[in-house]
Protein backbone atom coordinates (compact mmCIF):
# COMPACT_ATOMS: atom_id res chain seq x y z
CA UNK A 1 0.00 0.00 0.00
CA UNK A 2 2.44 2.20 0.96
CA UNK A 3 4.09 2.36 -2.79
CA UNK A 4 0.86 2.48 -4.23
CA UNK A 5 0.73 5.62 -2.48
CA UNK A 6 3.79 7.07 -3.70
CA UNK A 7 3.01 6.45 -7.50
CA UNK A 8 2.07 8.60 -9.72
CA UNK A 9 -1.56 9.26 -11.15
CA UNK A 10 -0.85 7.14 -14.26
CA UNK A 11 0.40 4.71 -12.70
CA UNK A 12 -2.45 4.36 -10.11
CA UNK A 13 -4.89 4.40 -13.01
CA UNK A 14 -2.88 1.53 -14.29
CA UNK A 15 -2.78 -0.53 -11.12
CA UNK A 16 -6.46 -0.04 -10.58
CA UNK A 17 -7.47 -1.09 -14.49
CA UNK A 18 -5.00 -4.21 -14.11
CA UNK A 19 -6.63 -5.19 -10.53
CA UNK A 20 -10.28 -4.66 -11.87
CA UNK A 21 -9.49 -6.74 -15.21
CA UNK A 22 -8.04 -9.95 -13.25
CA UNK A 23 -10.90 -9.59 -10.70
CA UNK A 24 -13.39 -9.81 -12.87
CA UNK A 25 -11.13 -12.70 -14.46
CA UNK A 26 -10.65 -14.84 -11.19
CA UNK A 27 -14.61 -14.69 -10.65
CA UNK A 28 -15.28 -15.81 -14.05
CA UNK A 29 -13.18 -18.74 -13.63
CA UNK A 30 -14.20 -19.47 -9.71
CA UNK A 31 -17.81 -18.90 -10.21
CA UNK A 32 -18.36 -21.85 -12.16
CA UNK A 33 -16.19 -24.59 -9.52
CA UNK A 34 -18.38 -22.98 -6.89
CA UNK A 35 -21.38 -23.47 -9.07
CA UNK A 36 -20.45 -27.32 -9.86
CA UNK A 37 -20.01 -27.83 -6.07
CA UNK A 38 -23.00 -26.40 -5.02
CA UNK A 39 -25.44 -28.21 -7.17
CA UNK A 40 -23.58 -31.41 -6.86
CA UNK A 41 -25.11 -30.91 -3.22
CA UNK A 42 -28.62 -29.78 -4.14
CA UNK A 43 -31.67 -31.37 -4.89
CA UNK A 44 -32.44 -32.72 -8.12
CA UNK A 45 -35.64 -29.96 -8.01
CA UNK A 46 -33.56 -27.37 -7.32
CA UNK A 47 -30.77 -27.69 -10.04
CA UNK A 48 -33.45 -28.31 -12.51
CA UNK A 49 -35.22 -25.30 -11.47
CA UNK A 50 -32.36 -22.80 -11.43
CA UNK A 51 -32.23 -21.78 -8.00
CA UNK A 52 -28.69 -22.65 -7.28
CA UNK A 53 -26.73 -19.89 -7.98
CA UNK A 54 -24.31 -19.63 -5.38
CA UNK A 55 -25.25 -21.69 -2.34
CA UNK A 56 -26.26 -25.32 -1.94
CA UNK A 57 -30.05 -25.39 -2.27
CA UNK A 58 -32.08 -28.19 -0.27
CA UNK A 59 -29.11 -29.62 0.79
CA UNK A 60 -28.95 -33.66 -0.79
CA UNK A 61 -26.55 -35.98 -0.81
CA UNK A 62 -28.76 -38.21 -3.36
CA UNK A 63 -26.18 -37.44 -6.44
CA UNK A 64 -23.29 -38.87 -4.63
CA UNK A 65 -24.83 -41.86 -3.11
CA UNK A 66 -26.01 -42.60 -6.61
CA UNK A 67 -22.71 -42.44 -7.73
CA UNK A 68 -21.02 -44.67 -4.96
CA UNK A 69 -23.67 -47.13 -5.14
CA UNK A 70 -22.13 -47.81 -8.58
CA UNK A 71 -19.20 -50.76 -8.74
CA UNK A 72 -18.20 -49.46 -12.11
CA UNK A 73 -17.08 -46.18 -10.26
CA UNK A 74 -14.98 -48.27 -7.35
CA UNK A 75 -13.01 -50.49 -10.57
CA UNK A 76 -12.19 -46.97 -12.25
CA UNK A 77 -10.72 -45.19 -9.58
CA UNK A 78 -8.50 -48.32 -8.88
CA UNK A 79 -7.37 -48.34 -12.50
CA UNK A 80 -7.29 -44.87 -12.32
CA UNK A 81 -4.88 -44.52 -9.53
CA UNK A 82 -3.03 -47.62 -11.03
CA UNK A 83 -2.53 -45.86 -14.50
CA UNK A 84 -1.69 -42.66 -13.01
CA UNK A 85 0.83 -44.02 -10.48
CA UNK A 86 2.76 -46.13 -13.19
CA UNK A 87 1.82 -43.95 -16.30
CA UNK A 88 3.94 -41.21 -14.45
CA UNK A 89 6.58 -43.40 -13.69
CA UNK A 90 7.30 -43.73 -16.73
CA UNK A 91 6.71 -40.63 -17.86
CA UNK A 92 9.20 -39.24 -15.35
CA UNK A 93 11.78 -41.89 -16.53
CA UNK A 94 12.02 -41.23 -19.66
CA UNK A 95 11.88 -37.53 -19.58
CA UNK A 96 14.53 -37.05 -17.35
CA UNK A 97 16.94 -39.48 -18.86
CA UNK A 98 15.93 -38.07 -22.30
CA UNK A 99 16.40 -34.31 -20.32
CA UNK A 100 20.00 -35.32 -18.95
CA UNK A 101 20.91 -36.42 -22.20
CA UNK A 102 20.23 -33.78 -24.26
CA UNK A 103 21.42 -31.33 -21.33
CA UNK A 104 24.96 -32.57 -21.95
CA UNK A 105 27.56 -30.53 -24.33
CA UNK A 106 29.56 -33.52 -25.14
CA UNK A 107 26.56 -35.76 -26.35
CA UNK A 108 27.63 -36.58 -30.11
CA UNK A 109 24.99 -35.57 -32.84
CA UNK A 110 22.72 -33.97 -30.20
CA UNK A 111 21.52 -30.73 -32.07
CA UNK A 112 20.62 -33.71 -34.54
CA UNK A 113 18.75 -35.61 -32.18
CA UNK A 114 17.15 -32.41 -30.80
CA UNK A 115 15.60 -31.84 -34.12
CA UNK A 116 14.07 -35.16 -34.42
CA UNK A 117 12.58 -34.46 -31.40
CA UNK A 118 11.14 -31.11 -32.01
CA UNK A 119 9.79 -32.69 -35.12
CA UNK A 120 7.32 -34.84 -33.72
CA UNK A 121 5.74 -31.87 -31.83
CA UNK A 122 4.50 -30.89 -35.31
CA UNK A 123 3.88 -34.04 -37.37
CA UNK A 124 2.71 -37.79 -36.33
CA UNK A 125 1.69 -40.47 -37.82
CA UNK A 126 -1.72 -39.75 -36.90
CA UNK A 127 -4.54 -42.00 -35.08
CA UNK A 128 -4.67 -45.17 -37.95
CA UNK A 129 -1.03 -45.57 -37.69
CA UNK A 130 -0.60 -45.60 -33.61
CA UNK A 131 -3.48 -47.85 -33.55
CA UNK A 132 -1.88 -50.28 -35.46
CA UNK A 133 1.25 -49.89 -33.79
CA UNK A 134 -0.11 -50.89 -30.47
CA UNK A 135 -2.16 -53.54 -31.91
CA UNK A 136 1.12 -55.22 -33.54
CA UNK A 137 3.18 -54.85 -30.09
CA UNK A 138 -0.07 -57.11 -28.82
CA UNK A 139 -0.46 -54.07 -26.06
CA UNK A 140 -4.25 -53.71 -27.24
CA UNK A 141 -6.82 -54.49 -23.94
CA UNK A 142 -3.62 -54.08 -21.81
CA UNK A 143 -3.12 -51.24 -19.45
CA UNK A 144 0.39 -50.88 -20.99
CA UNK A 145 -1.69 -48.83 -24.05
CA UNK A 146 -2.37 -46.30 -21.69
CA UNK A 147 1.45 -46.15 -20.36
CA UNK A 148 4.03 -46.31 -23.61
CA UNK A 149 2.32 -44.91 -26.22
CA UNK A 150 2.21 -41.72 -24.35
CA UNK A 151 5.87 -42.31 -22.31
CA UNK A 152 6.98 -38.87 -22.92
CA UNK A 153 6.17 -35.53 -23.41
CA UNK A 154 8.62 -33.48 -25.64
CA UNK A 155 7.56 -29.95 -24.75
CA UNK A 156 7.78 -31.21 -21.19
CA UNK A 157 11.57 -32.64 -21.89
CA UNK A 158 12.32 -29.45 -23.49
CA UNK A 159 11.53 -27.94 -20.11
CA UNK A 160 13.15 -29.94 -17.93
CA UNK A 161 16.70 -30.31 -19.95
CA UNK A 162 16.34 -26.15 -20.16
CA UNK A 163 16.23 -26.60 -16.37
CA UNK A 164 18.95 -28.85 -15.57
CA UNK A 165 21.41 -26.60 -18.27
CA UNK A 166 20.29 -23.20 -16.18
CA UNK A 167 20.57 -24.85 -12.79
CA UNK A 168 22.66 -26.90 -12.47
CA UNK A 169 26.55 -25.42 -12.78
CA UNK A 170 28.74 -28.16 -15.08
CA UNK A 171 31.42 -27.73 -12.55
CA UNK A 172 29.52 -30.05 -10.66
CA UNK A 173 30.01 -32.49 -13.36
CA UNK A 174 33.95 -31.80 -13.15
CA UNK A 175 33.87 -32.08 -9.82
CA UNK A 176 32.53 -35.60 -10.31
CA UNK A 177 34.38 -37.10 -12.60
CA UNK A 178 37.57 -35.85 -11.21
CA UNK A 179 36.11 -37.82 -8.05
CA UNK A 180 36.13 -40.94 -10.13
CA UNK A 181 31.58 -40.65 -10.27
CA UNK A 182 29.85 -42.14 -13.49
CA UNK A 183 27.55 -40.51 -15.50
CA UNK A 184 25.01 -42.76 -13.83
CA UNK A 185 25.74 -42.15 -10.57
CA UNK A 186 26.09 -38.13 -11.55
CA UNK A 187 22.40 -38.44 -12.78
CA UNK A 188 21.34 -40.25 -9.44
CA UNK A 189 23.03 -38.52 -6.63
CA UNK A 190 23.84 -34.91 -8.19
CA UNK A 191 20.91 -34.13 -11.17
CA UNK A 192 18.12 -35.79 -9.26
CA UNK A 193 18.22 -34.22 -5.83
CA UNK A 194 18.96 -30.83 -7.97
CA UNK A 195 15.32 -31.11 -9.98
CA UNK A 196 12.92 -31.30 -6.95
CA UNK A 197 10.99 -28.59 -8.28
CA UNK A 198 10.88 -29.53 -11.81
CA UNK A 199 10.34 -32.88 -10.75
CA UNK A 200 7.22 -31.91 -8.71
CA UNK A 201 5.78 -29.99 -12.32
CA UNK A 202 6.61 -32.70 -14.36
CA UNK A 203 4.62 -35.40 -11.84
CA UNK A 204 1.79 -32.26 -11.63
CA UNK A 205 1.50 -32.72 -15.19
CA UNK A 206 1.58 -36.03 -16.59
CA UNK A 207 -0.37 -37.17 -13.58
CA UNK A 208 -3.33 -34.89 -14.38
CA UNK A 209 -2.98 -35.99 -17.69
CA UNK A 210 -3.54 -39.59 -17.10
CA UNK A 211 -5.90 -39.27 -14.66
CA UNK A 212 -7.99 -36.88 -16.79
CA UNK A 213 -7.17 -39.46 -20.15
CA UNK A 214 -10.32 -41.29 -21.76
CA UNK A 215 -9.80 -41.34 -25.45
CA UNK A 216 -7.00 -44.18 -25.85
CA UNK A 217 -9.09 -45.96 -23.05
CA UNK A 218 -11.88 -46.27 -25.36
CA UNK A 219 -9.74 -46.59 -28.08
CA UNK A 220 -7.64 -50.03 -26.92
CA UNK A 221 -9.47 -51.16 -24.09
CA UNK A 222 -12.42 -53.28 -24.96
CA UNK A 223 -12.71 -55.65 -20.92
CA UNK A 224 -14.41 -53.21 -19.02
CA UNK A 225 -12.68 -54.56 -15.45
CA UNK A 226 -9.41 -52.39 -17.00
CA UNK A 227 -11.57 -49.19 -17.79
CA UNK A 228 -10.17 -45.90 -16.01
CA UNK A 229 -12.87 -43.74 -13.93
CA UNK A 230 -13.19 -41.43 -16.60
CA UNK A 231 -14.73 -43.89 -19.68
CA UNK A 232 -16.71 -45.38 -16.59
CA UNK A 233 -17.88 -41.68 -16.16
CA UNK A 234 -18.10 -41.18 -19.50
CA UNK A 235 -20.95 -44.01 -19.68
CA UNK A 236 -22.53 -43.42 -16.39
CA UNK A 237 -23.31 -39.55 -17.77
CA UNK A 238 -24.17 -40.90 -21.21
CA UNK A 239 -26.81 -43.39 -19.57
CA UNK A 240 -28.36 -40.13 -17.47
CA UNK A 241 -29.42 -38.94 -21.02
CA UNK A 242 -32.74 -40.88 -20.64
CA UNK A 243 -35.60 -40.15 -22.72
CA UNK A 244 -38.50 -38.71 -20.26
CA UNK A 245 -41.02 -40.19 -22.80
CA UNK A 246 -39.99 -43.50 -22.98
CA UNK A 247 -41.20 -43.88 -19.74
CA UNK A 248 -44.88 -43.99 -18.30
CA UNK A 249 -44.91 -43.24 -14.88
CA UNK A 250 -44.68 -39.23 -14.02
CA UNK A 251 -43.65 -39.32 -11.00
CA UNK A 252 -40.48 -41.44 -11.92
CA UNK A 253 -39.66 -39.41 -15.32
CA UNK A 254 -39.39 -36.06 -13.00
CA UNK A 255 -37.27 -38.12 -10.65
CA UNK A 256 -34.70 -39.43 -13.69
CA UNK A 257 -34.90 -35.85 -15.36
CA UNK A 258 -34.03 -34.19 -11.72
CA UNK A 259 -31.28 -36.54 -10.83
CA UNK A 260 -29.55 -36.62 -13.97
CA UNK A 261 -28.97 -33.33 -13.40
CA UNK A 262 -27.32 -33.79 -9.84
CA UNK A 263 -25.46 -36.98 -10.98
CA UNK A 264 -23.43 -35.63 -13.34
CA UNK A 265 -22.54 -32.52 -11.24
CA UNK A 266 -21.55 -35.04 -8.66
CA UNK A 267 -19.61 -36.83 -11.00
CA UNK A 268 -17.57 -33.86 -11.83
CA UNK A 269 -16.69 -33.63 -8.63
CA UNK A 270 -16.00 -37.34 -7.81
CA UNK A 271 -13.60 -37.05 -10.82
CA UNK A 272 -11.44 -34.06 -9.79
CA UNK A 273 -11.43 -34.67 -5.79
CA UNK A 274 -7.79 -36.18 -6.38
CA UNK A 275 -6.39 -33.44 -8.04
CA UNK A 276 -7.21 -31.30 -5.90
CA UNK A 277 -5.75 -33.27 -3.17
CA UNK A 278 -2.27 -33.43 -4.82
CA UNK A 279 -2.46 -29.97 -6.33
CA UNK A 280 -1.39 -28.57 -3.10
CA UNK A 281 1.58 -30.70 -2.50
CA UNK A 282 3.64 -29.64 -5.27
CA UNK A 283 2.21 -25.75 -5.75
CA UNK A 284 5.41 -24.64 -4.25
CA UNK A 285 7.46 -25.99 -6.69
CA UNK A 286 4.70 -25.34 -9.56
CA UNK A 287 5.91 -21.84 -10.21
CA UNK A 288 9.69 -22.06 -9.65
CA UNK A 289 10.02 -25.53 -12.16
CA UNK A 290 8.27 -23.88 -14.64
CA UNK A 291 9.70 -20.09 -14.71
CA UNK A 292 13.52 -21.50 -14.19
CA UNK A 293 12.86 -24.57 -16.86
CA UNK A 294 11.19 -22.14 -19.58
CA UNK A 295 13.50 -19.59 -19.92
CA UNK A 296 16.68 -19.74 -20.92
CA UNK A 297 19.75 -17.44 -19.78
């Protein structure tokens, strides 16, 4: 406050227009969690209705005991967490070996392998092509089609070798090899303990993205015990969209049009619980790993 008194009128004018503008941004984008959350605990009457707007009207937990009373929701958050766990395992494997790597000066024909690498950020083979790929490693109906094909981000590796080059000084890696340390044991006992932060962005990132993944689930996966939570969710909102005239009694189409409604609030919120859970675990690092690993110099 007090240098917000000491600046001139321009600048106040400035400050002011800047604060009003991401105000009116923040509520835009809160508005509609708080929204989400507040009819996921309303009545079915009241959603369909329009009389949540801000608060939880007739307060009902009826959407989320639909939603628990499912099985199909119990299998998909276990292959959920499964596929997210070792999806970003590998993930993180691969893009910090692939990050070293490319980090190092004396790696021969690396501006060439740099470009091949950029290259598939613009072109790919397309869907036809990976499909058949998986299908001839035999990895369809396996949850290994939800783990390789996807092993590694490139933008993501681009980040984290810009943060190991900015970061970490290559006198360490002097220092090391006049101490008689491998390159291996450089990477494990120097690089690693080095990239906490972009460590923590990278896991932020590919976990999200796996949890949050449907399409190559539906794609390759055809034995519904190995379906993540979100093609189970994906089916369970699907089968909400009943037809109110396909069914005689009126009392129970109002019920199936009102908690259709609430359901698939509630499974919003079923569905993003977890990331919200981790999200504050690695927020310290979140803004560090990225500013440090995107910017070079």
């Amino acid at each position: 406050m007090q240098s917000f008194k000491h600046m001139g009128r321009d600048d106040k004018i400035f400050h002011v227009i800047v604060f009003v503008i991401l105000t009116l941004f923040f509520i835009a984008v809160l508005y509609p969690c708080i929204f989400v959350i507040s009819a996921s605990f309303s009545s079915g009457t009241a959603v369909q209705t329009g009389r949540v707007v801000l608060w939880p009207v007739d307060l009902s937990l009826e959407g989320y005991k639909t939603v628990f009373n499912t099985p199909t929701v119990w299998i998909g958050y276990r292959n959920s967490i499964l596929y997210t766990i070792g999806g970003t395992l590998i993930n993180l494997f691969m893009t910090l070996i692939a990050a070293y790597a490319l980090s190092r000066h004396d790696l021969p024909g690396r501006n060439g392998i740099m470009l091949l690498f950029t290259f598939t950020m613009f072109f790919n083979g397309g869907l036809i092509p990976m499909y058949m790929q998986v299908q001839n490693l035999k990895l369809l109906n396996s949850p290994l089609s939800l783990m390789l094909p996807t092993a590694i981000s490139v933008y993501n590796m681009i980040v984290a070798r810009t943060f190991i080059i900015n970061t970490i000084p290559g006198e360490l890696l002097e220092a090391s090899k006049i101490d008689g340390c491998s390159d291996l044991r450089y990477f494990i006992s120097v690089v690693l303990p080095l990239s906490k932060a972009i460590i923590a962005v990278l896991t932020l990132f590919y976990a999200v993205g796996h949890w949050n993944s449907y399409f190559n689930a539906m794609l390759y996966l055809y034995d519904k015990n190995l379906y993540p939570l979100t093609l189970f969710l994906r089916e369970i909102l699907m089968s909400t969209n009943i037809d109110p005239s396909t069914v005689s009694d009126p009392e129970l189409q109002a019920r199936l049009a009102d908690m259709a409604a609430v359901i698939k609030y509630a499974l919003i919120m079923v569905s993003v619980v977890p990331v919200l859970l981790i999200y504050p675990f690695v927020q310290k690092y979140f803004v560090t790993g990225v500013m440090i690993g995107s910017v070079k110099g």
